[in-house]
N, C-alpha and C. Protein backbone atom coordinates (compact mmCIF):
# COMPACT_ATOMS: atom_id res chain seq x y z
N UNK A 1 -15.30 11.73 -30.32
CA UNK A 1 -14.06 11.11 -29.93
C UNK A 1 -13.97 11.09 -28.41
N UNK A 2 -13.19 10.24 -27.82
CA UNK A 2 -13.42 9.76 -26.36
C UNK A 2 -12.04 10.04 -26.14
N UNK A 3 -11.80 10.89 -25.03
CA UNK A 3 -10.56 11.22 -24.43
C UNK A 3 -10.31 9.88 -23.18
N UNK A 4 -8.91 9.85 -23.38
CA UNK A 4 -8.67 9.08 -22.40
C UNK A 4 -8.30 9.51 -20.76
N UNK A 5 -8.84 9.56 -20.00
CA UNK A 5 -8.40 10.20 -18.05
C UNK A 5 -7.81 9.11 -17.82
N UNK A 6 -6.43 9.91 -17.19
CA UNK A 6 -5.30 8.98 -16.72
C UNK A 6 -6.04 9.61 -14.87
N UNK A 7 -5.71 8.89 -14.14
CA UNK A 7 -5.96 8.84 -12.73
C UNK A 7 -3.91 8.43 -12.35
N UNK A 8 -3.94 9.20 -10.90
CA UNK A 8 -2.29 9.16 -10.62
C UNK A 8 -2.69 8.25 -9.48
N UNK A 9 -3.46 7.28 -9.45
CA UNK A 9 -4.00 6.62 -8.47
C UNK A 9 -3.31 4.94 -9.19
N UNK A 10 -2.55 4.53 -7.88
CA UNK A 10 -2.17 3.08 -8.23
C UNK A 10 -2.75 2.12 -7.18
N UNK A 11 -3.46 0.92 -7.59
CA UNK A 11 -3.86 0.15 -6.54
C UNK A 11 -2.84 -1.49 -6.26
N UNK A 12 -2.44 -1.68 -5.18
CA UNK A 12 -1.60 -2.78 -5.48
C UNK A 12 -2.63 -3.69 -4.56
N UNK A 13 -2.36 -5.30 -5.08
CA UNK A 13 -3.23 -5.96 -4.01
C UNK A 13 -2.45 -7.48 -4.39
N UNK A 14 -3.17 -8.62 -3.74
CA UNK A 14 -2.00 -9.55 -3.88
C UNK A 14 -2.22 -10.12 -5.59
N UNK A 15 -3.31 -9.67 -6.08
CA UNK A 15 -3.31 -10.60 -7.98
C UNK A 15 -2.97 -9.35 -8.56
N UNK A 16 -2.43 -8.35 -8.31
CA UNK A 16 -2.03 -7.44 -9.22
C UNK A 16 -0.64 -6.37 -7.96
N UNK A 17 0.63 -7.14 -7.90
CA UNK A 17 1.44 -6.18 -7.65
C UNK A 17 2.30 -5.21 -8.21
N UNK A 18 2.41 -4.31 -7.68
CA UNK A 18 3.27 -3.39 -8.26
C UNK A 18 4.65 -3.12 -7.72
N UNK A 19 5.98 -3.00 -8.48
CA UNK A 19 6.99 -3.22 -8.11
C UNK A 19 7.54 -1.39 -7.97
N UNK A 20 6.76 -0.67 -8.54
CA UNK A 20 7.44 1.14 -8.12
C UNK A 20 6.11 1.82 -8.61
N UNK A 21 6.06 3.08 -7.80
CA UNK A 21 5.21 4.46 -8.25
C UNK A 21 6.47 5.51 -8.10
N UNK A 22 5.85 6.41 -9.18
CA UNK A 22 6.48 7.91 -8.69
C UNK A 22 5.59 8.02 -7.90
N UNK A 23 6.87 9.22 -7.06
CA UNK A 23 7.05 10.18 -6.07
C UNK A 23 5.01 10.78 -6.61
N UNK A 24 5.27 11.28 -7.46
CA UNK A 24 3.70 11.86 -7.22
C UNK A 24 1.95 11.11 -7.52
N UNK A 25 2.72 10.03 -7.49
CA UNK A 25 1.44 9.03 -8.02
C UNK A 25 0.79 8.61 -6.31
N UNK A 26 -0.82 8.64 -5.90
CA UNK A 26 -1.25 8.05 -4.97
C UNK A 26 -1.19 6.58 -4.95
N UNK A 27 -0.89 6.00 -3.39
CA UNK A 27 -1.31 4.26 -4.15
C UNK A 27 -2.17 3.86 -2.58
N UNK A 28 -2.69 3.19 -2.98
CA UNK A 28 -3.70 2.39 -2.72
C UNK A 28 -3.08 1.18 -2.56
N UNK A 29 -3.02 0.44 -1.15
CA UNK A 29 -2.86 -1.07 -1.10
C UNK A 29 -4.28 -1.82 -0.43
N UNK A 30 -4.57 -2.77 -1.04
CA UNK A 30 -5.79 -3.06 -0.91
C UNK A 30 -6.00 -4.93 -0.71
N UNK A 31 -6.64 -5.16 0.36
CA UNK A 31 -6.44 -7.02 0.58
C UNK A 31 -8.06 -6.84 1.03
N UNK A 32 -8.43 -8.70 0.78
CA UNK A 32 -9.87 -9.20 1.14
C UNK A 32 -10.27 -9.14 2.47
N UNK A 33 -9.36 -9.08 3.42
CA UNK A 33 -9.89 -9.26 4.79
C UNK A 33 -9.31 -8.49 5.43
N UNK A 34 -9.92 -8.07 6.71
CA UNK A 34 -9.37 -7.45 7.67
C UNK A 34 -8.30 -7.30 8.06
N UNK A 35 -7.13 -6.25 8.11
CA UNK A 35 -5.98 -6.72 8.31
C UNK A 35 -5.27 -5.46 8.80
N UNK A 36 -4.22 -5.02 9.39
CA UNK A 36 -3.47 -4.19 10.10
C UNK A 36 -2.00 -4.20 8.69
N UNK A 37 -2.03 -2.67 8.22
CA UNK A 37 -0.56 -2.80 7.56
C UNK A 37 0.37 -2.14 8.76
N UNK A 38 1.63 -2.81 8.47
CA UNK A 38 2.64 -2.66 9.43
C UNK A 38 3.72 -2.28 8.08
N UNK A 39 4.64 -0.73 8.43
CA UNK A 39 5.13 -0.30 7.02
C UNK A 39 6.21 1.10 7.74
N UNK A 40 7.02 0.41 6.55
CA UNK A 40 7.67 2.28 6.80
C UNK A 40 8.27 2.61 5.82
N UNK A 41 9.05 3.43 5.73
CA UNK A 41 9.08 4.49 4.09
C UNK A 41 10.93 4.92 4.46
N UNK A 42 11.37 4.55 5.82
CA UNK A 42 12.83 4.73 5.79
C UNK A 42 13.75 3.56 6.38
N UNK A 43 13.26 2.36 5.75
CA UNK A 43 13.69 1.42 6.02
C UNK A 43 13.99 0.52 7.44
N UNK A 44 12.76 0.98 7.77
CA UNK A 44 12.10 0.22 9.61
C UNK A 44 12.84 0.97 10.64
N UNK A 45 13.72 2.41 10.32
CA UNK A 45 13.77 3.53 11.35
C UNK A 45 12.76 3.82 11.51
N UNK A 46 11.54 4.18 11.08
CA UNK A 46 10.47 4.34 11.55
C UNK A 46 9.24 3.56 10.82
N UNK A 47 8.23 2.95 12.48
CA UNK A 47 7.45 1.94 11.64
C UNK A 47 6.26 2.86 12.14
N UNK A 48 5.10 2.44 11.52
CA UNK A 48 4.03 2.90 11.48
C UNK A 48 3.38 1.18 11.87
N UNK A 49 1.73 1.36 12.27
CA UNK A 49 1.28 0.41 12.53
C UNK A 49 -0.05 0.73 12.46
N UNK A 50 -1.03 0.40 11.23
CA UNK A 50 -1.78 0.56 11.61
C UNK A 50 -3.52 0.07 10.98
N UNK A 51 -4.44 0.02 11.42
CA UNK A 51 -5.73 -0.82 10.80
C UNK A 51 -6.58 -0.41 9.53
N UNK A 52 -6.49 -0.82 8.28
CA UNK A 52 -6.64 -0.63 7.16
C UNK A 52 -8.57 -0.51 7.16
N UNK A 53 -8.99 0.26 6.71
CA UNK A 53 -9.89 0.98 6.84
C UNK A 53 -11.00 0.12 5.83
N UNK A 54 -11.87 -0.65 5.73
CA UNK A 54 -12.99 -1.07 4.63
C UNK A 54 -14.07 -0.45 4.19
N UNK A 55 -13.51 0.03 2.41
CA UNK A 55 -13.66 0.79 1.66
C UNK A 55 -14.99 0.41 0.76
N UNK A 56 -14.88 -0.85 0.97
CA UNK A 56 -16.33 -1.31 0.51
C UNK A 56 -16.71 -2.45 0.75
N UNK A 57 -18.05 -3.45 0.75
CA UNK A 57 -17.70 -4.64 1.12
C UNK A 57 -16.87 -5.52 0.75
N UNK A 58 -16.05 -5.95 1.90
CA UNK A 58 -15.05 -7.44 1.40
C UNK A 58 -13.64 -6.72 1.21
N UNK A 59 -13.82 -5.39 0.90
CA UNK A 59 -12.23 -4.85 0.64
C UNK A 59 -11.93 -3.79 1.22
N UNK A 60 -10.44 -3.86 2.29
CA UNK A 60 -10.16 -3.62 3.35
C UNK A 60 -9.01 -2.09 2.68
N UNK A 61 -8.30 -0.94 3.19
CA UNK A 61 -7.47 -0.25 1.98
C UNK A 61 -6.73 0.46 3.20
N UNK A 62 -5.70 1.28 2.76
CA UNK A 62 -4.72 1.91 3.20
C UNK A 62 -4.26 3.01 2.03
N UNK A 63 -4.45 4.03 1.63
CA UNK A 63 -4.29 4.96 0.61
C UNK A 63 -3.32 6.16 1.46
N UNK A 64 -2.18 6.07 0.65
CA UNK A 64 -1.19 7.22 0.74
C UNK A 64 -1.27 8.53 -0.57
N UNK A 65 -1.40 9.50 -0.13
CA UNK A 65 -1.31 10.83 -0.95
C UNK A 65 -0.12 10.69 -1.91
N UNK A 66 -0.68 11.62 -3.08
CA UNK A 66 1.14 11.64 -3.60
C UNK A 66 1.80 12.98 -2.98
N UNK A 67 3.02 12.39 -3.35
CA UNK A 67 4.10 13.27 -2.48
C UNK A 67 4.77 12.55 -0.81
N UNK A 68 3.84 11.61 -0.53
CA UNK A 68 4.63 11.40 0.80
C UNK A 68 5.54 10.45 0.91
N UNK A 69 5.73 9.98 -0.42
CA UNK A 69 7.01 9.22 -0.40
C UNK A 69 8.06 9.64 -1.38
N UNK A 70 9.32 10.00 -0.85
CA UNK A 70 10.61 10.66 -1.70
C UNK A 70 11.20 9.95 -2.85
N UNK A 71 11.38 10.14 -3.51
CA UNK A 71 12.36 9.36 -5.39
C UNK A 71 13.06 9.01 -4.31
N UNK A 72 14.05 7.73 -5.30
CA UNK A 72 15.22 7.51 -4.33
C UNK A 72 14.67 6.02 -3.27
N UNK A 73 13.61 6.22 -2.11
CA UNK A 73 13.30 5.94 -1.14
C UNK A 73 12.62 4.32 -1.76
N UNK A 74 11.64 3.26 -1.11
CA UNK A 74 10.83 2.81 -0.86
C UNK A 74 9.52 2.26 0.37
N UNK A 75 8.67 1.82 0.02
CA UNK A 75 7.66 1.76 1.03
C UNK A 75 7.76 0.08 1.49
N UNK A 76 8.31 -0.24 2.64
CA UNK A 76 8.18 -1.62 2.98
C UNK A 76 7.06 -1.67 3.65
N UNK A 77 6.55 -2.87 3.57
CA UNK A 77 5.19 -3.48 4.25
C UNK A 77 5.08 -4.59 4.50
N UNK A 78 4.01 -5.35 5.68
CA UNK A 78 3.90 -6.19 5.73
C UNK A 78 2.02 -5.86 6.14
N UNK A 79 1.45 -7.47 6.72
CA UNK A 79 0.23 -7.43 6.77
C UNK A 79 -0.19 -7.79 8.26
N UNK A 80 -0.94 -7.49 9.13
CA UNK A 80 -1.19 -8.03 10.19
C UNK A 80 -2.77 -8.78 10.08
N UNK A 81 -3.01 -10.25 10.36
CA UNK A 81 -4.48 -10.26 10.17
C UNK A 81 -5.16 -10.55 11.86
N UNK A 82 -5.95 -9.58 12.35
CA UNK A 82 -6.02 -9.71 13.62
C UNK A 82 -7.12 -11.06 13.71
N UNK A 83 -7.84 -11.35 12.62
CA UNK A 83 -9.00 -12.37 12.80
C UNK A 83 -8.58 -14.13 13.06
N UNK A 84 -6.80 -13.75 12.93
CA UNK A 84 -6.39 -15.29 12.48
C UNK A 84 -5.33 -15.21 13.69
N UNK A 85 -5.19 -13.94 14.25
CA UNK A 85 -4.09 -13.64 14.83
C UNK A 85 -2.53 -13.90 14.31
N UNK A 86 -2.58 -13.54 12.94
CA UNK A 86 -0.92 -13.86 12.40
C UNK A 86 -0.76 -12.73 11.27
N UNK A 87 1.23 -12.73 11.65
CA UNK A 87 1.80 -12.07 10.30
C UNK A 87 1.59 -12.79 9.06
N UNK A 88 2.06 -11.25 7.93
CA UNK A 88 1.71 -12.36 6.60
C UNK A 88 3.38 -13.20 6.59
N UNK A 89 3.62 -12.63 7.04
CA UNK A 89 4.99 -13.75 6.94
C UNK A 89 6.12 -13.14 6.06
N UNK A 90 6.19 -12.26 5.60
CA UNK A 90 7.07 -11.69 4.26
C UNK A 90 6.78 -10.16 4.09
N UNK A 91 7.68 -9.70 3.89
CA UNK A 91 7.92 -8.10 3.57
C UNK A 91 7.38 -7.87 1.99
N UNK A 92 7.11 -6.43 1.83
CA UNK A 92 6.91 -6.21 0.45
C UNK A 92 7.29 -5.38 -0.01
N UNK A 93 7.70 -4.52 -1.13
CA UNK A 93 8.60 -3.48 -1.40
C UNK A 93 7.94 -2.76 -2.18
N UNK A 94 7.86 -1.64 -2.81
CA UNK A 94 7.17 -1.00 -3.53
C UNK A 94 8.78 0.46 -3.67
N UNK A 95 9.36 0.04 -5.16
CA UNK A 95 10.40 1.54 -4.94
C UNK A 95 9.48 2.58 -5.39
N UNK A 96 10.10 3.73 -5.40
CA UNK A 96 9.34 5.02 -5.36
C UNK A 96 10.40 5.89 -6.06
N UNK A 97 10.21 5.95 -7.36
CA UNK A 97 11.20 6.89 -8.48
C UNK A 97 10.59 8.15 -9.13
């Protein structure tokens, strides 16, 4: 018999978004190209800025631990692509329960 492994690992990307993680689930945001996430977790009192790391070829990532975002709270984001020199144009939300 084959047990099933749950992983607390969520990946969001633009053909598969996700609209909430718990507080203790990791997530993973993940796009095709090079790109800068621009994000914050208390509603743009504080922004973060910064260059998403490529995790393998072609796919670029940004991975948060669980725990660093509070129930209650969410993670806004946006995308920076330095190769085109432009925003993605639109915010993204991710709540956190």
């Amino acid at each position: 018999m084959r047990r099933r492994v749950r992983s607390d690992l969520v990946i969001c990307k633009f053909n598969h978004k996700v609209r909430a993680i718990a507080a203790h689930q990791r997530l993973r945001l993940e796009v095709h190209a090079p790109a800068e996430l621009h994000w914050s977790a208390d509603e743009w009192a504080t922004v973060h800025h910064e260059p998403m790391e490529e995790i393998a070829p072609g796919v670029w990532a940004r991975e948060f631990p669980s725990g660093v975002f509070a129930p209650g709270r969410a993670l806004r984001f946006t995308y920076y692509w330095p190769g085109d020199g432009r925003w993605e144009g639109r915010d993204f939300l991710i709540s956190v329960v």
